[in-house]
Protein backbone atom coordinates (compact mmCIF):
# COMPACT_ATOMS: atom_id res chain seq x y z
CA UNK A 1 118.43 218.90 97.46
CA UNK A 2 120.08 216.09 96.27
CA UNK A 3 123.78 218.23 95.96
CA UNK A 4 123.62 219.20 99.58
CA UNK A 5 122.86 215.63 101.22
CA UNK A 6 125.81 214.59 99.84
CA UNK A 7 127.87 217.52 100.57
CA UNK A 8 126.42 216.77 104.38
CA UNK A 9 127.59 213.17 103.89
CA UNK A 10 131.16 214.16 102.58
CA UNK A 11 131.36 216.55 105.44
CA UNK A 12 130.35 213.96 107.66
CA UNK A 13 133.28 211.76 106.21
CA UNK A 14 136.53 214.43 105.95
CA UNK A 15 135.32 216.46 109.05
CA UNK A 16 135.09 215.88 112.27
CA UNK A 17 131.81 217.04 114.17
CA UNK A 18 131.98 219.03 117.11
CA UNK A 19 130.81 216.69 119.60
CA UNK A 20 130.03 217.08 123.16
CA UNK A 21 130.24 213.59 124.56
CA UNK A 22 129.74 212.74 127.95
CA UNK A 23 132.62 211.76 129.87
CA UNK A 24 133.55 208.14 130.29
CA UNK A 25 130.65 205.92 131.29
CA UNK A 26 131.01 201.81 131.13
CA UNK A 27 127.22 201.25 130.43
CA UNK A 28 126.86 203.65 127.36
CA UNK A 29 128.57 206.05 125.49
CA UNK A 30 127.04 209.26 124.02
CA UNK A 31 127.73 210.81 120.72
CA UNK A 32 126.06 214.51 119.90
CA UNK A 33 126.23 216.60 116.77
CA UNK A 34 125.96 213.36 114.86
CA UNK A 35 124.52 213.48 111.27
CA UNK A 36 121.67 211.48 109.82
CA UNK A 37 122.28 209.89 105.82
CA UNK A 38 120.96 208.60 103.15
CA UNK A 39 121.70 204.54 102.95
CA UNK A 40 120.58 204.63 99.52
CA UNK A 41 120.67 207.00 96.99
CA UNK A 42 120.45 206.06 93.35
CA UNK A 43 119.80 207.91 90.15
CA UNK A 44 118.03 205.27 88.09
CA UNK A 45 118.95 204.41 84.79
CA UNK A 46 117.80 203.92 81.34
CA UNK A 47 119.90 200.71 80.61
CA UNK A 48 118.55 201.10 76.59
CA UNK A 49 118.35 204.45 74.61
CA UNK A 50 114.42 205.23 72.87
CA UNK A 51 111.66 206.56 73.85
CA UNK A 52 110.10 206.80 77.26
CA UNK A 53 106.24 205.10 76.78
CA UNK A 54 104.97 205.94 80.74
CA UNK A 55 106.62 207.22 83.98
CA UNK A 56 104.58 205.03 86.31
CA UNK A 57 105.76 207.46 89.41
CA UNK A 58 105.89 211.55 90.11
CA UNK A 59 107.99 213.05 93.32
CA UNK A 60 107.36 211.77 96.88
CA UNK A 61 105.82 208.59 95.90
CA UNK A 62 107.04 205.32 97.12
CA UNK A 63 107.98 202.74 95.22
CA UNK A 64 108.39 199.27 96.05
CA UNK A 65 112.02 196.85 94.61
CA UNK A 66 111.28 195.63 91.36
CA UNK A 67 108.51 197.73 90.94
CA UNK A 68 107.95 199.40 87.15
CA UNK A 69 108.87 202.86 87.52
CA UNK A 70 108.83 203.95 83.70
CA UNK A 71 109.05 201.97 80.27
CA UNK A 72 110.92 202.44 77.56
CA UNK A 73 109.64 201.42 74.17
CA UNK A 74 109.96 198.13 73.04
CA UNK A 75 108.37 197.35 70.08
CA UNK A 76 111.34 196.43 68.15
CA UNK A 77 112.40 194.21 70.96
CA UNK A 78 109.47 192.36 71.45
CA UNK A 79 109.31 191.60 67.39
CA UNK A 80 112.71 190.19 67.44
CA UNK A 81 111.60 187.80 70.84
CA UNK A 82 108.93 186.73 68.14
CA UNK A 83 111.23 185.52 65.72
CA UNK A 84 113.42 184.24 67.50
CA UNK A 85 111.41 181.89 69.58
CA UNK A 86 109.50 180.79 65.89
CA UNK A 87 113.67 180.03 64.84
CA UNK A 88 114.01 178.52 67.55
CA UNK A 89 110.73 176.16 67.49
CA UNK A 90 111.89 174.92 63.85
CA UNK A 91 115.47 174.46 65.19
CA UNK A 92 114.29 172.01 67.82
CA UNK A 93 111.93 170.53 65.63
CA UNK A 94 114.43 169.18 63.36
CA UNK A 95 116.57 168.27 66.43
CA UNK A 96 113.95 165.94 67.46
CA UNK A 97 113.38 164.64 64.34
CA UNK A 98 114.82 161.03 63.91
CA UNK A 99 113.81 159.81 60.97
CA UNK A 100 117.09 160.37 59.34
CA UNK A 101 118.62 158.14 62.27
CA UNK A 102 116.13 155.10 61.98
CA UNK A 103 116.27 155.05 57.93
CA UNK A 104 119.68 154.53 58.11
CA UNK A 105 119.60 151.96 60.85
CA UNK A 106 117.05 150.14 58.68
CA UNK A 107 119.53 150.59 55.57
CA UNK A 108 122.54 149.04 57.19
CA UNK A 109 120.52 146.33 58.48
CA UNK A 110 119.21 145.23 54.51
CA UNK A 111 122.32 146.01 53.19
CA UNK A 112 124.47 143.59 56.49
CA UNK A 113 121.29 140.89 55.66
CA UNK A 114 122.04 140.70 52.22
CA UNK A 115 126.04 140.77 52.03
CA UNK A 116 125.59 137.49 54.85
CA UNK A 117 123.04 136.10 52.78
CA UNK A 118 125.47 136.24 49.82
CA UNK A 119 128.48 134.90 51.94
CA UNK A 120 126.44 131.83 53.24
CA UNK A 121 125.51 130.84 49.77
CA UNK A 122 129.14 131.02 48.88
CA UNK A 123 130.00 129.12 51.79
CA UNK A 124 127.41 126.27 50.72
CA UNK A 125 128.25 126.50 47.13
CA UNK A 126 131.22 128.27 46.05
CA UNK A 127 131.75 130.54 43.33
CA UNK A 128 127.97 131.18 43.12
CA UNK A 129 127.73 134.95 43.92
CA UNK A 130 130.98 137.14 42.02
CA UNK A 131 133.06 138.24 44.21
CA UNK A 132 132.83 142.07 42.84
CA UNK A 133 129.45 141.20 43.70
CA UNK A 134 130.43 140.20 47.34
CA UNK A 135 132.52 143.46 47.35
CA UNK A 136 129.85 145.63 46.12
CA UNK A 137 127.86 144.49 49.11
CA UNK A 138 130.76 145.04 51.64
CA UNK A 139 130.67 148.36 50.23
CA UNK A 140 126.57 148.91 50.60
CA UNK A 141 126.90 147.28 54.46
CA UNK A 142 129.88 150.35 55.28
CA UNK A 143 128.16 152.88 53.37
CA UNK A 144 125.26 152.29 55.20
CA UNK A 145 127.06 152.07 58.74
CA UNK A 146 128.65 155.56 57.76
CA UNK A 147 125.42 156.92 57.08
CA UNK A 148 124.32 156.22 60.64
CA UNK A 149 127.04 158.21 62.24
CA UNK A 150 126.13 160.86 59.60
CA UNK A 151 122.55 160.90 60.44
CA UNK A 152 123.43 161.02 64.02
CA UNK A 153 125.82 163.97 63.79
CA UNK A 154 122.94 166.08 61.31
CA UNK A 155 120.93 165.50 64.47
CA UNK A 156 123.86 166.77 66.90
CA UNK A 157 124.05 169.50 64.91
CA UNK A 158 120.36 170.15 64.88
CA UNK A 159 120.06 170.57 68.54
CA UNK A 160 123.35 172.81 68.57
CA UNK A 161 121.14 175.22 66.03
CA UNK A 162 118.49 174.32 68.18
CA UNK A 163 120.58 175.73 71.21
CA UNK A 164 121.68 178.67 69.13
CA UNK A 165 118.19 179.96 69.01
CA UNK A 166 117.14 179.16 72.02
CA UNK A 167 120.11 181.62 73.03
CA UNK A 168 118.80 184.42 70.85
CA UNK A 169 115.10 184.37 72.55
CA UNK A 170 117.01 184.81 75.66
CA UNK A 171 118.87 187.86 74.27
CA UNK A 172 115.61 189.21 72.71
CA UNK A 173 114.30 188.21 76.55
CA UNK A 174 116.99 190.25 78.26
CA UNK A 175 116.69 192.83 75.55
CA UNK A 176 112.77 193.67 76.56
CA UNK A 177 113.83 193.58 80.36
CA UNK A 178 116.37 196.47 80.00
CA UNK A 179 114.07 198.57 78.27
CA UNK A 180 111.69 197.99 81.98
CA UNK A 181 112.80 200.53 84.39
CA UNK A 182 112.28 199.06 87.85
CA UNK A 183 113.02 200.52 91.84
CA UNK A 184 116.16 199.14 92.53
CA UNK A 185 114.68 198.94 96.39
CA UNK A 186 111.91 200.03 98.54
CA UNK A 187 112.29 203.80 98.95
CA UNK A 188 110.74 206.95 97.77
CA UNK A 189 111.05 209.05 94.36
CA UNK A 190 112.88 212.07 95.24
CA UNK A 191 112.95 213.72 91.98
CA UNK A 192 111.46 212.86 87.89
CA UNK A 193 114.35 213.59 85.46
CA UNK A 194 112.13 212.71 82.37
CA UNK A 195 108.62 212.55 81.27
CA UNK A 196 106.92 210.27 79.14
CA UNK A 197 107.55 210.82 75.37
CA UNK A 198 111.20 211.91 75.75
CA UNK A 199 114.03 210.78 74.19
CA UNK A 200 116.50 209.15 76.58
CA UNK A 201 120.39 207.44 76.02
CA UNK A 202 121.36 204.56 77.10
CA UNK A 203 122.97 205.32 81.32
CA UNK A 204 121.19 208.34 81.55
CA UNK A 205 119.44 209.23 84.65
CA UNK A 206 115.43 208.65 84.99
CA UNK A 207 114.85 209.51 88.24
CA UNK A 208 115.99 209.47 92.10
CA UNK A 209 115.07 207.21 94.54
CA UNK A 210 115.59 206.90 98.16
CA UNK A 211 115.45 204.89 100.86
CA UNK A 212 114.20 206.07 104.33
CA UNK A 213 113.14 203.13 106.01
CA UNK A 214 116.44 202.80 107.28
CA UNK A 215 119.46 205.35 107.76
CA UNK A 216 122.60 206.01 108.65
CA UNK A 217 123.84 207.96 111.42
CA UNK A 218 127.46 208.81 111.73
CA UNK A 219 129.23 210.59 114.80
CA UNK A 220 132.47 210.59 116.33
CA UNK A 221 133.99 209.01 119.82
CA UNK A 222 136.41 209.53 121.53
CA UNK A 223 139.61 207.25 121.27
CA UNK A 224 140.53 207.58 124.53
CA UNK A 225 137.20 206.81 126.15
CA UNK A 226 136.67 203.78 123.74
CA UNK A 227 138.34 200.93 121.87
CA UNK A 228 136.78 199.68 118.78
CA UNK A 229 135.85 196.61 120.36
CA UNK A 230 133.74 197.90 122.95
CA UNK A 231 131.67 200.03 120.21
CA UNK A 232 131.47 197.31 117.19
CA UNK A 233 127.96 196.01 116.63
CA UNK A 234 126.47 197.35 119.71
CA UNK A 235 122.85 198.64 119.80
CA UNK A 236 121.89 202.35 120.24
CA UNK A 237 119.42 204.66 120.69
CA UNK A 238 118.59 207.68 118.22
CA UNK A 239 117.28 210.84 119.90
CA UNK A 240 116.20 213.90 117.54
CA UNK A 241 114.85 217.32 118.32
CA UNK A 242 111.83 218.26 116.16
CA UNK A 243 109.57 221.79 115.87
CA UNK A 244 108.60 223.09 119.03
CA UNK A 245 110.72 221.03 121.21
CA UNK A 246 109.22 217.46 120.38
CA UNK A 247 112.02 214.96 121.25
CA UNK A 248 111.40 211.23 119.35
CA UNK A 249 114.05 208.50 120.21
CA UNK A 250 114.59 205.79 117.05
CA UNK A 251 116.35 202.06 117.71
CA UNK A 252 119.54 201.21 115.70
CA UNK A 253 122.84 199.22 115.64
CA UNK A 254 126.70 199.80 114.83
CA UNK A 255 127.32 198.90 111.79
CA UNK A 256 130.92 200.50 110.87
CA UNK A 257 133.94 201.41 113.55
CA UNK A 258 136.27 203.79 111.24
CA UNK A 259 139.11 202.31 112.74
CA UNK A 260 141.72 205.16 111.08
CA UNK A 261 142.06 207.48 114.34
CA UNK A 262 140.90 210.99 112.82
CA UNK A 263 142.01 214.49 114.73
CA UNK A 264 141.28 215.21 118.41
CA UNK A 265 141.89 211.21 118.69
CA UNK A 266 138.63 209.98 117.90
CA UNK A 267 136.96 208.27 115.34
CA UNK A 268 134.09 208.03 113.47
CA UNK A 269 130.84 205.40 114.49
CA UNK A 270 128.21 204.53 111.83
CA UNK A 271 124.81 203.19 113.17
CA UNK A 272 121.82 201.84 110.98
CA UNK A 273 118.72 202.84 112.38
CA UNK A 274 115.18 202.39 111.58
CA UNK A 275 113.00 204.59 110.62
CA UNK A 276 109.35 205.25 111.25
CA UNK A 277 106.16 207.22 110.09
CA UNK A 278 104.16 209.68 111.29
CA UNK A 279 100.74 210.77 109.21
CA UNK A 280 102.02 208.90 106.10
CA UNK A 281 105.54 211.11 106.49
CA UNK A 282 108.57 209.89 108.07
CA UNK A 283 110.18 211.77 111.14
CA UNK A 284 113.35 211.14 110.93
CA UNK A 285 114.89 212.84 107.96
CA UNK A 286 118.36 212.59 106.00
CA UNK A 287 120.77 215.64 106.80
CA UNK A 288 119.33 216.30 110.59
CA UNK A 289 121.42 216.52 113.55
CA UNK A 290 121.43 213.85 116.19
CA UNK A 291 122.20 212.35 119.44
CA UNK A 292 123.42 208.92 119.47
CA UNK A 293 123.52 206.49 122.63
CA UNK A 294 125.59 204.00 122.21
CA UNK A 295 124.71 200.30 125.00
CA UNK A 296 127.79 199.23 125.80
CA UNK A 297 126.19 196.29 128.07
């Protein structure tokens, strides 16, 4: 199935459809022969290789966007978000810890009250404290000043580490959310590539989803009828034949004017049109033939 809606859309794209449209007309333009297609068609991915836990979906169900449509196991994954967040807990702890800061704030502060104290005794009476001794203090007083900015850089580098970690829960994080298989977008499962307990690899396929809320329908114009600029973003109507001559009509807009002029001087009009339901089923369905009315006022 899925082969020959795309071999419908190429032929849509390289060939030009044999269309019968009415002859000039200022109000609206009509396109027949045109071909309904997929907007969205996507082969979802494992994004990790192991085992396949669940498939939460079978064929023809719908799906909603970021719905989980399978899981793959992640045990492993899940242990290493673990550690990580516990490495990262004792990382921050020691980045908030201080203490090593205010001790040597303290230190410099004896060590500066002490070298003064010895200098003002000297000024009142000289000679009465060495001077080695006076030097052995200046040395205390920068020792202790050095140890501040030392402290303060330990703690830099704490949070750094800190920072680090923090880093690796995110990649244990993002390591757990590629093993989730989710619907990329509101559609329908079109066909289940694996079942649980299989083995997949890493790219490989899942299964398909769809999307038939909305469509595209493609057809060609005429280049001498029609510029581009009279068909570009203008509304349209969608009119399909169903079983035993049912006609339904759907509501749409341009959304692409092929502006490359293909054989016969035309050239092809995409519309986006919405879709609808009928019984739980939808009635208009990728690879049918169309009419498209194009409102040109």
């Amino acid at each position: 199935m899925k082969i020959i809606t795309r071999l419908l859309a190429a032929l849509a794209v390289s060939a030009p459809l044999v269309a019968a449209d009415d002859p000039y007309d200022s109000n609206r333009a009509q396109l027949s022969h045109c071909q309904v297609l997929l907007i969205h068609d996507v082969d979802v991915p494992a994004e990790e290789a192991g085992r396949l836990l669940t498939v939460n979906a079978k064929e023809g169900d719908h799906v909603e966007k970021d719905s989980l449509i399978a899981q793959i196991n992640d045990r492993q994954a899940l242990l290493s978000k673990v550690a990580a967040e516990l490495e990262r807990n004792a990382a921050q702890t020691r980045a908030d810890d201080d203490i090593e800061v205010r001790y040597s704030i303290k230190s410099f502060e004896l060590a500066e009250a002490e070298l003064n104290q010895d200098v003002e005794i000297n000024r009142r009476s000289p000679g009465t404290v060495p001077a080695n001794e006076i030097r052995r203090k200046q040395l205390d007083r920068t020792r202790a000043e050095l140890q501040i900015d030392r402290s303060r850089l330990d703690l830099k580098v704490a949070q750094m580490t800190a920072d680090v970690q923090n880093a690796a829960v995110q990649a244990a994080v993002d390591s757990i959310e590629r093993r989730r298989i989710i619907a990329p977008f509101d559609g329908q499962v079109l066909q289940v590539y694996r079942q649980s307990n299989e083995w997949v690899a890493s790219g490989e396929p899942v299964l398909r989803v769809v999307q038939l809320d909305r469509l595209f329908v493609d057809g060609f114009i005429s280049g001498a009828d029609y510029n581009v600029v009279d068909i570009a973003n203008r509304p349209v109507t969608i009119e399909i034949n169903l079983a035993r001559g049912r006609k339904e009509q759907f509501k749409g807009k341009v959304v692409y004017v092929n502006p490359v002029v293909q054989a016969g001087n035309r050239y092809r009009v995409r519309a986006e049109v919405e879709n609808r339901k009928e019984k739980d089923q939808w009635l208009l369905n990728p690879g049918s033939t169309a009419t498209m009315v194009i409102h040109l006022q």
